[in-house]
PDB file of N, CA and C in Angstrom:
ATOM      1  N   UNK A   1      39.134 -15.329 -47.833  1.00  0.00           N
ATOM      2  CA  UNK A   1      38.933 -15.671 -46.437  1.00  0.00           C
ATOM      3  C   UNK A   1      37.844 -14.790 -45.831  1.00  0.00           C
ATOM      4  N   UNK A   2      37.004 -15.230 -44.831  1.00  0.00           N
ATOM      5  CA  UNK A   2      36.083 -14.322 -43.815  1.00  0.00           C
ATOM      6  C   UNK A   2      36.684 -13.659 -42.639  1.00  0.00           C
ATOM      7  N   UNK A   3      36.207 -12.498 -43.148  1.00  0.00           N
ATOM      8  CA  UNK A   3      37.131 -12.077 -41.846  1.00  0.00           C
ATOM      9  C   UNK A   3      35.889 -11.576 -40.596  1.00  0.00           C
ATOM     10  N   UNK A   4      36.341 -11.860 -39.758  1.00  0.00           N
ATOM     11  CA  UNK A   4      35.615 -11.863 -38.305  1.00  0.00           C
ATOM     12  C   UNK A   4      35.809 -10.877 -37.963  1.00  0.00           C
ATOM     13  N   UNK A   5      34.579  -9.824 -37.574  1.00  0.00           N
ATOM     14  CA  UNK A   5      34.485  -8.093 -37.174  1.00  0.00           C
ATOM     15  C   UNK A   5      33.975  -8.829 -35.979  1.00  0.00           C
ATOM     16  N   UNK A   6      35.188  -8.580 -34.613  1.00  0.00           N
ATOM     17  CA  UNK A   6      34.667  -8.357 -33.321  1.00  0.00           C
ATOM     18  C   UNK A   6      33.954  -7.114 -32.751  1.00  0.00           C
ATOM     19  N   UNK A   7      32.943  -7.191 -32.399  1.00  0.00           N
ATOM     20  CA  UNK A   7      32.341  -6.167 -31.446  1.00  0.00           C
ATOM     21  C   UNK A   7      32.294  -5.803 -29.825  1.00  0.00           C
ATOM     22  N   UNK A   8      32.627  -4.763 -30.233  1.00  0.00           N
ATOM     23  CA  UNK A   8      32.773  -4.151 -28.384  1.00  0.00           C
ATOM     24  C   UNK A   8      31.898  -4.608 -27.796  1.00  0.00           C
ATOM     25  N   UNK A   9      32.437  -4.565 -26.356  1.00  0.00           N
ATOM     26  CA  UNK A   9      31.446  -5.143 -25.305  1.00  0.00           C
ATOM     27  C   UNK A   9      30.472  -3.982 -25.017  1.00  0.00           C
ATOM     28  N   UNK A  10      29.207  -4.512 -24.351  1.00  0.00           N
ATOM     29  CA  UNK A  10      28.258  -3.313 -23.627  1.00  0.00           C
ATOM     30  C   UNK A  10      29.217  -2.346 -22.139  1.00  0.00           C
ATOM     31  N   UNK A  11      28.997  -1.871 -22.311  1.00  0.00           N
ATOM     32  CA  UNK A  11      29.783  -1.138 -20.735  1.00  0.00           C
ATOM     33  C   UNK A  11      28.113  -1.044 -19.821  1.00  0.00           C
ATOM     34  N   UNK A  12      28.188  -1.023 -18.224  1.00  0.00           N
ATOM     35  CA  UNK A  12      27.484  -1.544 -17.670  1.00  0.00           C
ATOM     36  C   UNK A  12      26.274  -0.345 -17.819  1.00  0.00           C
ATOM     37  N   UNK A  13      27.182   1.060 -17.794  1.00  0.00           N
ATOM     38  CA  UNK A  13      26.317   2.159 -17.563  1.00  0.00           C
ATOM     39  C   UNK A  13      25.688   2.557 -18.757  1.00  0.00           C
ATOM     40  N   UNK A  14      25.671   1.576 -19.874  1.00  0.00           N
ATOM     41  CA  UNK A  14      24.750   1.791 -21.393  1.00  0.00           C
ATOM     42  C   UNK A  14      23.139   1.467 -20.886  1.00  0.00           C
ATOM     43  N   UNK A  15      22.479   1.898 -21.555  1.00  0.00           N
ATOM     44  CA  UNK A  15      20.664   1.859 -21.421  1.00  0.00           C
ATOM     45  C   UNK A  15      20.952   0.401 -22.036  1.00  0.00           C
ATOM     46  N   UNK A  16      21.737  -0.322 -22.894  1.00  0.00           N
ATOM     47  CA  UNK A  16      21.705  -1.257 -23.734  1.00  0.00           C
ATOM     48  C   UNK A  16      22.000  -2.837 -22.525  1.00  0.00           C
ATOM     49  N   UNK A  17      22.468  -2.263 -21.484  1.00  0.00           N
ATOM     50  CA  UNK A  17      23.339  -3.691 -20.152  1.00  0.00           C
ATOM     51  C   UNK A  17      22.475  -3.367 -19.172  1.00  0.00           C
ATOM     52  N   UNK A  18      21.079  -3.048 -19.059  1.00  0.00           N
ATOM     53  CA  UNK A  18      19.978  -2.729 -17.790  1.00  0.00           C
ATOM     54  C   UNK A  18      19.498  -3.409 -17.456  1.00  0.00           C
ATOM     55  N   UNK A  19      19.508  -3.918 -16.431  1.00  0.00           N
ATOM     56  CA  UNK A  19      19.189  -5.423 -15.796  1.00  0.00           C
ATOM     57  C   UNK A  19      17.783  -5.655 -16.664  1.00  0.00           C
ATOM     58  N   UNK A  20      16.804  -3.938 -16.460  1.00  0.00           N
ATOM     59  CA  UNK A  20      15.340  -4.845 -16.743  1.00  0.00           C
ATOM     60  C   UNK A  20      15.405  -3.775 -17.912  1.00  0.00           C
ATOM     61  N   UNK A  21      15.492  -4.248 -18.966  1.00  0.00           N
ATOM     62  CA  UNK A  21      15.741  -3.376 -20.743  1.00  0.00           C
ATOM     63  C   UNK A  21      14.299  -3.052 -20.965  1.00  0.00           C
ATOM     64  N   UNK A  22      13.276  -3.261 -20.234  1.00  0.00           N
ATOM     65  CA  UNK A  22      11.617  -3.037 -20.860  1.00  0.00           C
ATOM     66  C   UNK A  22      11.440  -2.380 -19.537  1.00  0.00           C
ATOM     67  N   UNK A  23      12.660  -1.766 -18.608  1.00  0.00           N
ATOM     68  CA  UNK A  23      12.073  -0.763 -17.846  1.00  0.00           C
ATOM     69  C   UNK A  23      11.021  -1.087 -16.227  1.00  0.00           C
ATOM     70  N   UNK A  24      10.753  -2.698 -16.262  1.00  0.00           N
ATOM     71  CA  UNK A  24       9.707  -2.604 -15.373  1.00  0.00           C
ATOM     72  C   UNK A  24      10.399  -2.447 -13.864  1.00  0.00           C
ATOM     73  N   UNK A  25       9.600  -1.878 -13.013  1.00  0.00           N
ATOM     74  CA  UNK A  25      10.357  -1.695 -11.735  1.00  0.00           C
ATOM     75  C   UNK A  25      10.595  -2.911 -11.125  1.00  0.00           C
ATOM     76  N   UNK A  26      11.756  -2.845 -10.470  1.00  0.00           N
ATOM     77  CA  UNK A  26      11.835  -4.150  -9.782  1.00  0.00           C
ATOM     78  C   UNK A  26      11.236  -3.962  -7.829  1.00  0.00           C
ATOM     79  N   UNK A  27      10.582  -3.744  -7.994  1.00  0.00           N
ATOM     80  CA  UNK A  27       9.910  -3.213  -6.198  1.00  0.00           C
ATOM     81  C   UNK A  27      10.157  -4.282  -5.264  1.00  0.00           C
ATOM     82  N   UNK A  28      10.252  -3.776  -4.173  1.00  0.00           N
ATOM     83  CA  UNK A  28      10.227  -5.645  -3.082  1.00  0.00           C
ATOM     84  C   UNK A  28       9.386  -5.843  -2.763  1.00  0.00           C
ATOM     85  N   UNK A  29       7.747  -4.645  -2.744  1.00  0.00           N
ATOM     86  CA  UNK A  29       6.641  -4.796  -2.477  1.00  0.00           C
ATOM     87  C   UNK A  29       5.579  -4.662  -3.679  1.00  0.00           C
ATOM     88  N   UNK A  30       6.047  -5.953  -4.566  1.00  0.00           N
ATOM     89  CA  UNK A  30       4.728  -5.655  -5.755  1.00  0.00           C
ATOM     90  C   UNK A  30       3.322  -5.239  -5.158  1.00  0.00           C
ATOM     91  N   UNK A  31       2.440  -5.309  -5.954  1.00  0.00           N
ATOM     92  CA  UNK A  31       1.146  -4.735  -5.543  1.00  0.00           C
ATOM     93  C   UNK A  31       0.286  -5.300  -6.668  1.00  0.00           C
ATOM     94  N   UNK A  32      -1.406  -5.469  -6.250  1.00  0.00           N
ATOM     95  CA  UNK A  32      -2.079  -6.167  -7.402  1.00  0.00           C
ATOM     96  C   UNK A  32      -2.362  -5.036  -8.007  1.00  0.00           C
ATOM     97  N   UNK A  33      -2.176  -5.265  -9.615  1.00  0.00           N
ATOM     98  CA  UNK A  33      -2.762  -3.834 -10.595  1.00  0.00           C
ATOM     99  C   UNK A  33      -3.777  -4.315 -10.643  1.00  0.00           C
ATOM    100  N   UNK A  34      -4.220  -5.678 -11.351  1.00  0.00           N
ATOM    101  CA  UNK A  34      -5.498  -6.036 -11.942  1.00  0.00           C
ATOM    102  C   UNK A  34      -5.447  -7.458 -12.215  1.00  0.00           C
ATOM    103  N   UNK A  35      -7.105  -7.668 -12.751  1.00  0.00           N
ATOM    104  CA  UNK A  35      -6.874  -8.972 -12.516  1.00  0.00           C
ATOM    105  C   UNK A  35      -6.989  -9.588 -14.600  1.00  0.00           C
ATOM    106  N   UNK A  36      -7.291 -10.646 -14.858  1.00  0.00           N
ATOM    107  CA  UNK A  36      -7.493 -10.850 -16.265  1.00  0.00           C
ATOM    108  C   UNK A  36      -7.664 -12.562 -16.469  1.00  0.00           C
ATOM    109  N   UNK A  37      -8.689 -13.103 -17.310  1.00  0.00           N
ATOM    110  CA  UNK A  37      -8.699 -14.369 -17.192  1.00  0.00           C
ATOM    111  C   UNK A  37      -8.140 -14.434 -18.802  1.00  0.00           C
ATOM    112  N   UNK A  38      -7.413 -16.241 -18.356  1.00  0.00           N
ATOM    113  CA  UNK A  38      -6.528 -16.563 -19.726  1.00  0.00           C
ATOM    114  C   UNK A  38      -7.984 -17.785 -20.440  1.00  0.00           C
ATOM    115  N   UNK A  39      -7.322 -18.085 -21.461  1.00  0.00           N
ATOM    116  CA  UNK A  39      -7.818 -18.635 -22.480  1.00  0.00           C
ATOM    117  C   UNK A  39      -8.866 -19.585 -21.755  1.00  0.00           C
ATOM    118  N   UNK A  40      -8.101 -20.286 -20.730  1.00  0.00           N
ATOM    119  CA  UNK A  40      -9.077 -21.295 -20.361  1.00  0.00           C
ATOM    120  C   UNK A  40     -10.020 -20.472 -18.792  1.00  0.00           C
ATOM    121  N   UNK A  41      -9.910 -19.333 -18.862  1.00  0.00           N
ATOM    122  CA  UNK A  41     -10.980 -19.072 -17.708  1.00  0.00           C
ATOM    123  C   UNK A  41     -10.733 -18.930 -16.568  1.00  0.00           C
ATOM    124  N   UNK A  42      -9.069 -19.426 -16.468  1.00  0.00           N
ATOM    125  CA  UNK A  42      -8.144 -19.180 -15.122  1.00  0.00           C
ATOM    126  C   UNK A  42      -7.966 -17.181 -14.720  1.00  0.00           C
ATOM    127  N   UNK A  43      -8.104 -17.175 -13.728  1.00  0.00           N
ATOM    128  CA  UNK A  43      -7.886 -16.013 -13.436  1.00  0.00           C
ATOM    129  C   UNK A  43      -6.197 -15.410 -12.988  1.00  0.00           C
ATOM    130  N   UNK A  44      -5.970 -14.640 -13.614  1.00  0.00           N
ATOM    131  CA  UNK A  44      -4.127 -14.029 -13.789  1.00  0.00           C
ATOM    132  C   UNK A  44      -4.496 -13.126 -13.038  1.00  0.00           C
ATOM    133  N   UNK A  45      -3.544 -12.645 -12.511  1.00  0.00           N
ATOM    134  CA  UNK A  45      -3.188 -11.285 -11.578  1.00  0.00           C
ATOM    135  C   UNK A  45      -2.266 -10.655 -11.709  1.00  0.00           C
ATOM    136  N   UNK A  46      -2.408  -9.524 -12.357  1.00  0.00           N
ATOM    137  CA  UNK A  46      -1.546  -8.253 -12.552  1.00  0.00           C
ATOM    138  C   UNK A  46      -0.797  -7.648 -11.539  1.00  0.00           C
ATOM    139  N   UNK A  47       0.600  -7.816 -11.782  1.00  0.00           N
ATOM    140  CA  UNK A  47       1.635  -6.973 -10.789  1.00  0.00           C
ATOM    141  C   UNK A  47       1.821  -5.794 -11.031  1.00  0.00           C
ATOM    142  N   UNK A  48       2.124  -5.154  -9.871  1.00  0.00           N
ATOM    143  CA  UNK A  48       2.830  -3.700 -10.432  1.00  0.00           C
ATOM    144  C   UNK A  48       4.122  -3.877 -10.625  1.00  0.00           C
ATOM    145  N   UNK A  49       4.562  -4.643 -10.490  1.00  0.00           N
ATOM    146  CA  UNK A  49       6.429  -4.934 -11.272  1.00  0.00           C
ATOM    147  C   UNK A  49       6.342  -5.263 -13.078  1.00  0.00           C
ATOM    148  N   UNK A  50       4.952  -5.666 -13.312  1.00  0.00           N
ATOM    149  CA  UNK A  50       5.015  -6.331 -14.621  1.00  0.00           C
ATOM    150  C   UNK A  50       4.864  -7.842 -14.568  1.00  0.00           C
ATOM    151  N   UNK A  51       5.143  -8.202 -13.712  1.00  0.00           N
ATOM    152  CA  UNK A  51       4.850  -9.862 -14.103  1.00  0.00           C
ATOM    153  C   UNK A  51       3.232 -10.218 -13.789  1.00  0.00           C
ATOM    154  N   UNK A  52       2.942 -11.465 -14.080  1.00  0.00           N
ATOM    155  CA  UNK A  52       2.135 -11.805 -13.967  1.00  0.00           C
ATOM    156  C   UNK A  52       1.809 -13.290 -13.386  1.00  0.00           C
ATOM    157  N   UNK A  53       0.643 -13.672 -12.429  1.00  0.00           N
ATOM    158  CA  UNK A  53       1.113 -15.264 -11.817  1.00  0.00           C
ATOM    159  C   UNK A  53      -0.609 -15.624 -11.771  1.00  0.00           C
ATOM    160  N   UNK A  54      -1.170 -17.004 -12.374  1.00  0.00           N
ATOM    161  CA  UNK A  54      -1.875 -17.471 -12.021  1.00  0.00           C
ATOM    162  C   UNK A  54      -2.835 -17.700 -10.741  1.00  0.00           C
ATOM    163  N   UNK A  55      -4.154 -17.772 -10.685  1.00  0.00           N
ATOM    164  CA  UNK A  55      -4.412 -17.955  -9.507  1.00  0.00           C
ATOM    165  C   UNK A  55      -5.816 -18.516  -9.042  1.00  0.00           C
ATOM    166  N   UNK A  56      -5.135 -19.818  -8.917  1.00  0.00           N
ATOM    167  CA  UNK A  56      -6.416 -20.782  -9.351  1.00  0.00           C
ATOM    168  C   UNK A  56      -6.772 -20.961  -7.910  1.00  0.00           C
ATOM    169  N   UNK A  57      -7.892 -21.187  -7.959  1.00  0.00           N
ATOM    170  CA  UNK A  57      -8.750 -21.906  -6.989  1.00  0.00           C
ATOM    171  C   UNK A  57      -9.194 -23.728  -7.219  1.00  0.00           C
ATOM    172  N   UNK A  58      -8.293 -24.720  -6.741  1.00  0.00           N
ATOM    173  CA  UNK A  58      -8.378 -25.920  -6.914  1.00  0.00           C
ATOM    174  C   UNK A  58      -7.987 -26.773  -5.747  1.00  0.00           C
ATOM    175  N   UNK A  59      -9.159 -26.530  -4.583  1.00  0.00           N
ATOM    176  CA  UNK A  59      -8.916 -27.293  -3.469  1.00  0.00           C
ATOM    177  C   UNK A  59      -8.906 -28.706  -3.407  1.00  0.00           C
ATOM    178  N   UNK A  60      -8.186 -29.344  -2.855  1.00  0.00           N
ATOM    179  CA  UNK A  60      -7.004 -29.060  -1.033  1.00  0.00           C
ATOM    180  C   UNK A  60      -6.321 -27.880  -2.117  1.00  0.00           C
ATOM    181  N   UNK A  61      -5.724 -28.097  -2.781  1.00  0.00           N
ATOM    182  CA  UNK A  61      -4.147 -27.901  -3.333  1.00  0.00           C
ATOM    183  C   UNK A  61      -3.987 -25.981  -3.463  1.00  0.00           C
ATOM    184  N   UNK A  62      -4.861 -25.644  -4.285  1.00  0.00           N
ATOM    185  CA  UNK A  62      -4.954 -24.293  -4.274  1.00  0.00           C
ATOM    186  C   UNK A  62      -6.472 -23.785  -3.794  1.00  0.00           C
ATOM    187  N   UNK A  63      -5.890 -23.036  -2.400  1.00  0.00           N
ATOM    188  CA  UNK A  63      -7.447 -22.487  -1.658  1.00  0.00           C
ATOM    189  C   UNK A  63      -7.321 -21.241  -1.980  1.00  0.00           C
ATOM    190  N   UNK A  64      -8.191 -20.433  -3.070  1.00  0.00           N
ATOM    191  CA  UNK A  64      -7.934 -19.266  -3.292  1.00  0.00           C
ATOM    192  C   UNK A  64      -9.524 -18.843  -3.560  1.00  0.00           C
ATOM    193  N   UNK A  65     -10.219 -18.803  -2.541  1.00  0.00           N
ATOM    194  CA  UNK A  65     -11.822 -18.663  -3.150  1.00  0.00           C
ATOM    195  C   UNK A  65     -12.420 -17.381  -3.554  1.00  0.00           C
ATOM    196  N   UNK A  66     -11.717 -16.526  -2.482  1.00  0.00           N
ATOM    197  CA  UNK A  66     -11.644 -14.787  -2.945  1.00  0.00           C
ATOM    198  C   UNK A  66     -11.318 -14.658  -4.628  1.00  0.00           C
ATOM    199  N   UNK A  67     -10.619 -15.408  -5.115  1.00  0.00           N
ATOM    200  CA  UNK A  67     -10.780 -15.367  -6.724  1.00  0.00           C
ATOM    201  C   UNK A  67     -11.768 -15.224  -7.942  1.00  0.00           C
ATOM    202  N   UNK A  68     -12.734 -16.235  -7.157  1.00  0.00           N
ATOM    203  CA  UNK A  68     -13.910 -16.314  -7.858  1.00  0.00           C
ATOM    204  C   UNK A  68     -15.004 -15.448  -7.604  1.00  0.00           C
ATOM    205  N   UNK A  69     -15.192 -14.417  -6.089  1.00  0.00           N
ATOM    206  CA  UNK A  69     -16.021 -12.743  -6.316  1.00  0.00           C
ATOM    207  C   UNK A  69     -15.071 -12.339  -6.856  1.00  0.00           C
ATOM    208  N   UNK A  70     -16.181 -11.518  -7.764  1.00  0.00           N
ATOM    209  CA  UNK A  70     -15.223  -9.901  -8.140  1.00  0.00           C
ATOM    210  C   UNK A  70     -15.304  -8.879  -6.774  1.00  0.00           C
ATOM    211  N   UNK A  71     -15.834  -8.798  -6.155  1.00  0.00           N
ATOM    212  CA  UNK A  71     -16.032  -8.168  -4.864  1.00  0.00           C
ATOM    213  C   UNK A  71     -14.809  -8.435  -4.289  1.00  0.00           C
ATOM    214  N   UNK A  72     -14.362  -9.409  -3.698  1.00  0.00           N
ATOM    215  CA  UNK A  72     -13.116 -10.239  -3.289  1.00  0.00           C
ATOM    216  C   UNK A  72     -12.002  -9.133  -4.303  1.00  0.00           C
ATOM    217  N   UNK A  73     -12.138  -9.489  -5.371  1.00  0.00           N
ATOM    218  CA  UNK A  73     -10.825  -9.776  -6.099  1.00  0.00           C
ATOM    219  C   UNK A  73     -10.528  -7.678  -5.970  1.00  0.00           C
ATOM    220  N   UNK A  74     -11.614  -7.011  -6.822  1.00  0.00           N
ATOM    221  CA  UNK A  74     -11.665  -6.052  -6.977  1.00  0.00           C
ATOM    222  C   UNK A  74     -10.727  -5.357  -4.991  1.00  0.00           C
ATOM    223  N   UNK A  75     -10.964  -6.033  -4.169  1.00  0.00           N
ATOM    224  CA  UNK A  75     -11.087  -5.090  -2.922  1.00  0.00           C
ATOM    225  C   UNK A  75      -9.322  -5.383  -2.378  1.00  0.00           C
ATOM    226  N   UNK A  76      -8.255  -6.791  -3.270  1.00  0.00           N
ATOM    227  CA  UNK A  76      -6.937  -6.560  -3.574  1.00  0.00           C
ATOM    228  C   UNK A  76      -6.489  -6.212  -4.269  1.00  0.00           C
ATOM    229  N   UNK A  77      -6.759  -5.208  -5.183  1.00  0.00           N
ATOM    230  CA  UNK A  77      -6.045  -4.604  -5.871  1.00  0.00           C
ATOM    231  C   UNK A  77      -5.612  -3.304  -5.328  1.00  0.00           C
ATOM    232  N   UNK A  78      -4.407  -2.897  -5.316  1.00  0.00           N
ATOM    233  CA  UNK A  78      -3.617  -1.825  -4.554  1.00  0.00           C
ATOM    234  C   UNK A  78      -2.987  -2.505  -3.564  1.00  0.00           C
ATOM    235  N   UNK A  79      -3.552  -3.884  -3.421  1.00  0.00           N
ATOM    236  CA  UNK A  79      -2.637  -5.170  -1.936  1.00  0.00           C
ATOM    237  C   UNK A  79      -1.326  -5.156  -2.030  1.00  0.00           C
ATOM    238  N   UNK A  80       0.033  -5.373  -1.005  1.00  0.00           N
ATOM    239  CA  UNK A  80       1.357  -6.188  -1.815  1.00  0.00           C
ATOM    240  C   UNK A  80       0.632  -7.828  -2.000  1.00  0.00           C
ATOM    241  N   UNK A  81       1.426  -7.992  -2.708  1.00  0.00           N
ATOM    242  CA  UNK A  81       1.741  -9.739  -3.540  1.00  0.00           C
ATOM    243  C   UNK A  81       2.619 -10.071  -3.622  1.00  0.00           C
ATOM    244  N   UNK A  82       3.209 -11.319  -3.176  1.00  0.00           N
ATOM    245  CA  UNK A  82       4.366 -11.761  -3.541  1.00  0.00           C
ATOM    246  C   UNK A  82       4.878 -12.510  -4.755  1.00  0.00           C
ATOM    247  N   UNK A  83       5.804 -11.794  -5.370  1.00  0.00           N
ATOM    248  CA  UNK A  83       6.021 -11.633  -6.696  1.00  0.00           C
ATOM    249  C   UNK A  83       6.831 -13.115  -6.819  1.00  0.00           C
ATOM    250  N   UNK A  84       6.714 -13.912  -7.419  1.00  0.00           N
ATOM    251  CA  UNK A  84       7.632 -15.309  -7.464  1.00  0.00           C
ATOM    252  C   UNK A  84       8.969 -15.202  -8.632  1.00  0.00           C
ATOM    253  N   UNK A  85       8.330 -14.386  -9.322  1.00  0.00           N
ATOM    254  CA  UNK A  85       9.542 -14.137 -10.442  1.00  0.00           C
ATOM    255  C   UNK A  85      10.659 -13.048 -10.257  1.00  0.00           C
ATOM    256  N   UNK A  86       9.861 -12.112  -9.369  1.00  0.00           N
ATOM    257  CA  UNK A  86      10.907 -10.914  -8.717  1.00  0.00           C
ATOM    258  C   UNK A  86      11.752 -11.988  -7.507  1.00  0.00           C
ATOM    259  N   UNK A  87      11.035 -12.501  -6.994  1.00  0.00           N
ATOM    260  CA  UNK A  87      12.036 -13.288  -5.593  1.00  0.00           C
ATOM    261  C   UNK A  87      13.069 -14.308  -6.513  1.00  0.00           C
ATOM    262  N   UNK A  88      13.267 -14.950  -7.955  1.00  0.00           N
ATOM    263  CA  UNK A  88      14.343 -15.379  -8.182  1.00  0.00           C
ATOM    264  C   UNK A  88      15.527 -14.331  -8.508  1.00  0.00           C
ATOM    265  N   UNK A  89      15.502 -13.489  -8.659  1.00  0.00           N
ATOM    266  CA  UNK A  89      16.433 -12.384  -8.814  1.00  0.00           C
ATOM    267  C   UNK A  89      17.102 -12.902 -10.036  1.00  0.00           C
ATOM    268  N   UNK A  90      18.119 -12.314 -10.283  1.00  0.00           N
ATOM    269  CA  UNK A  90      18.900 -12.373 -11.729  1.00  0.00           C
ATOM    270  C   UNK A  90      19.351 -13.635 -11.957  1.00  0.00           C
ATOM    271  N   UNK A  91      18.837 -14.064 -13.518  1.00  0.00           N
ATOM    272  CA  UNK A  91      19.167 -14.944 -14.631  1.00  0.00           C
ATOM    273  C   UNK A  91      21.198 -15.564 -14.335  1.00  0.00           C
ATOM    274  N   UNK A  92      21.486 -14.140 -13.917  1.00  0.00           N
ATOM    275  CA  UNK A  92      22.902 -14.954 -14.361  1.00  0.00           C
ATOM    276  C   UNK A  92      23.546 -14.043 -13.767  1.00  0.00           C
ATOM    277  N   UNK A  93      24.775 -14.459 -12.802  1.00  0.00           N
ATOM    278  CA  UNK A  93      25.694 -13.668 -12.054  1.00  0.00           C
ATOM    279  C   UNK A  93      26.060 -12.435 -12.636  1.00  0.00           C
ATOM    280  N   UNK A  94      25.882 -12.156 -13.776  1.00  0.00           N
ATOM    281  CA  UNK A  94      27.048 -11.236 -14.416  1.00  0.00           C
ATOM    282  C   UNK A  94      25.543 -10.366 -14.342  1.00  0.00           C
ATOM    283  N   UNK A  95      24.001 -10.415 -14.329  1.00  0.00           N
ATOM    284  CA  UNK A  95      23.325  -9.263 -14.128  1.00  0.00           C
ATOM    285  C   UNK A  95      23.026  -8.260 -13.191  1.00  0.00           C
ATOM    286  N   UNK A  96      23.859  -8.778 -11.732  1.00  0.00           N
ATOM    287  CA  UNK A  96      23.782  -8.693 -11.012  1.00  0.00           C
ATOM    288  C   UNK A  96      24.315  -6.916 -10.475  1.00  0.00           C
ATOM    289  N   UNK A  97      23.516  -5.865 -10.012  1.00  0.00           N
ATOM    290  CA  UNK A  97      23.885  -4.756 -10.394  1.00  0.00           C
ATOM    291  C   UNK A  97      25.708  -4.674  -9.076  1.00  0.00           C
TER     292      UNK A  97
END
């Protein structure tokens, strides 16, 4: 027969049950670190939380023209930003500190 080795649960106060396990801060006022273009030439914008969010310029829909100087872009960095992935907050009730 197989026998089934149950394993203990995490306890909350382990480094191993940390809401963010790669450490990044969770701030309420991200900030731009930097900027970086992806494969196709779109320009990304670096958080200081760690995430990262697109940021196209594709009018009506997206008016973002400061994107396209570096003058522009260079003169928000150190800005807050609003973080879209920090504003959903936790994956799942139980991460919840």
């Amino acid at each position: 027969m197989h026998k089934n080795e149950e394993r203990t649960s995490l306890n909350k106060d382990l480094p191993e049950s940390e809401q963010n396990p790669d450490r990044r801060g969770r701030s309420s006022d991200p900030t731009v670190a930097g900027f970086q273009q992806d494969a196709d030439g779109h320009w990304v914008v670096a958080l200081s939380c760690g995430h990262t969010q697109h940021l196209r310029h594709q009018p009506p829909w997206q008016s973002r023209a400061w994107v396209l100087d570096p003058a522009q872009r260079l003169a928000k960095i150190g800005q807050p930003f609003a973080c879209g992935w920090c504003a959903q907050g936790p994956d799942n009730d139980t991460l919840g500190t």
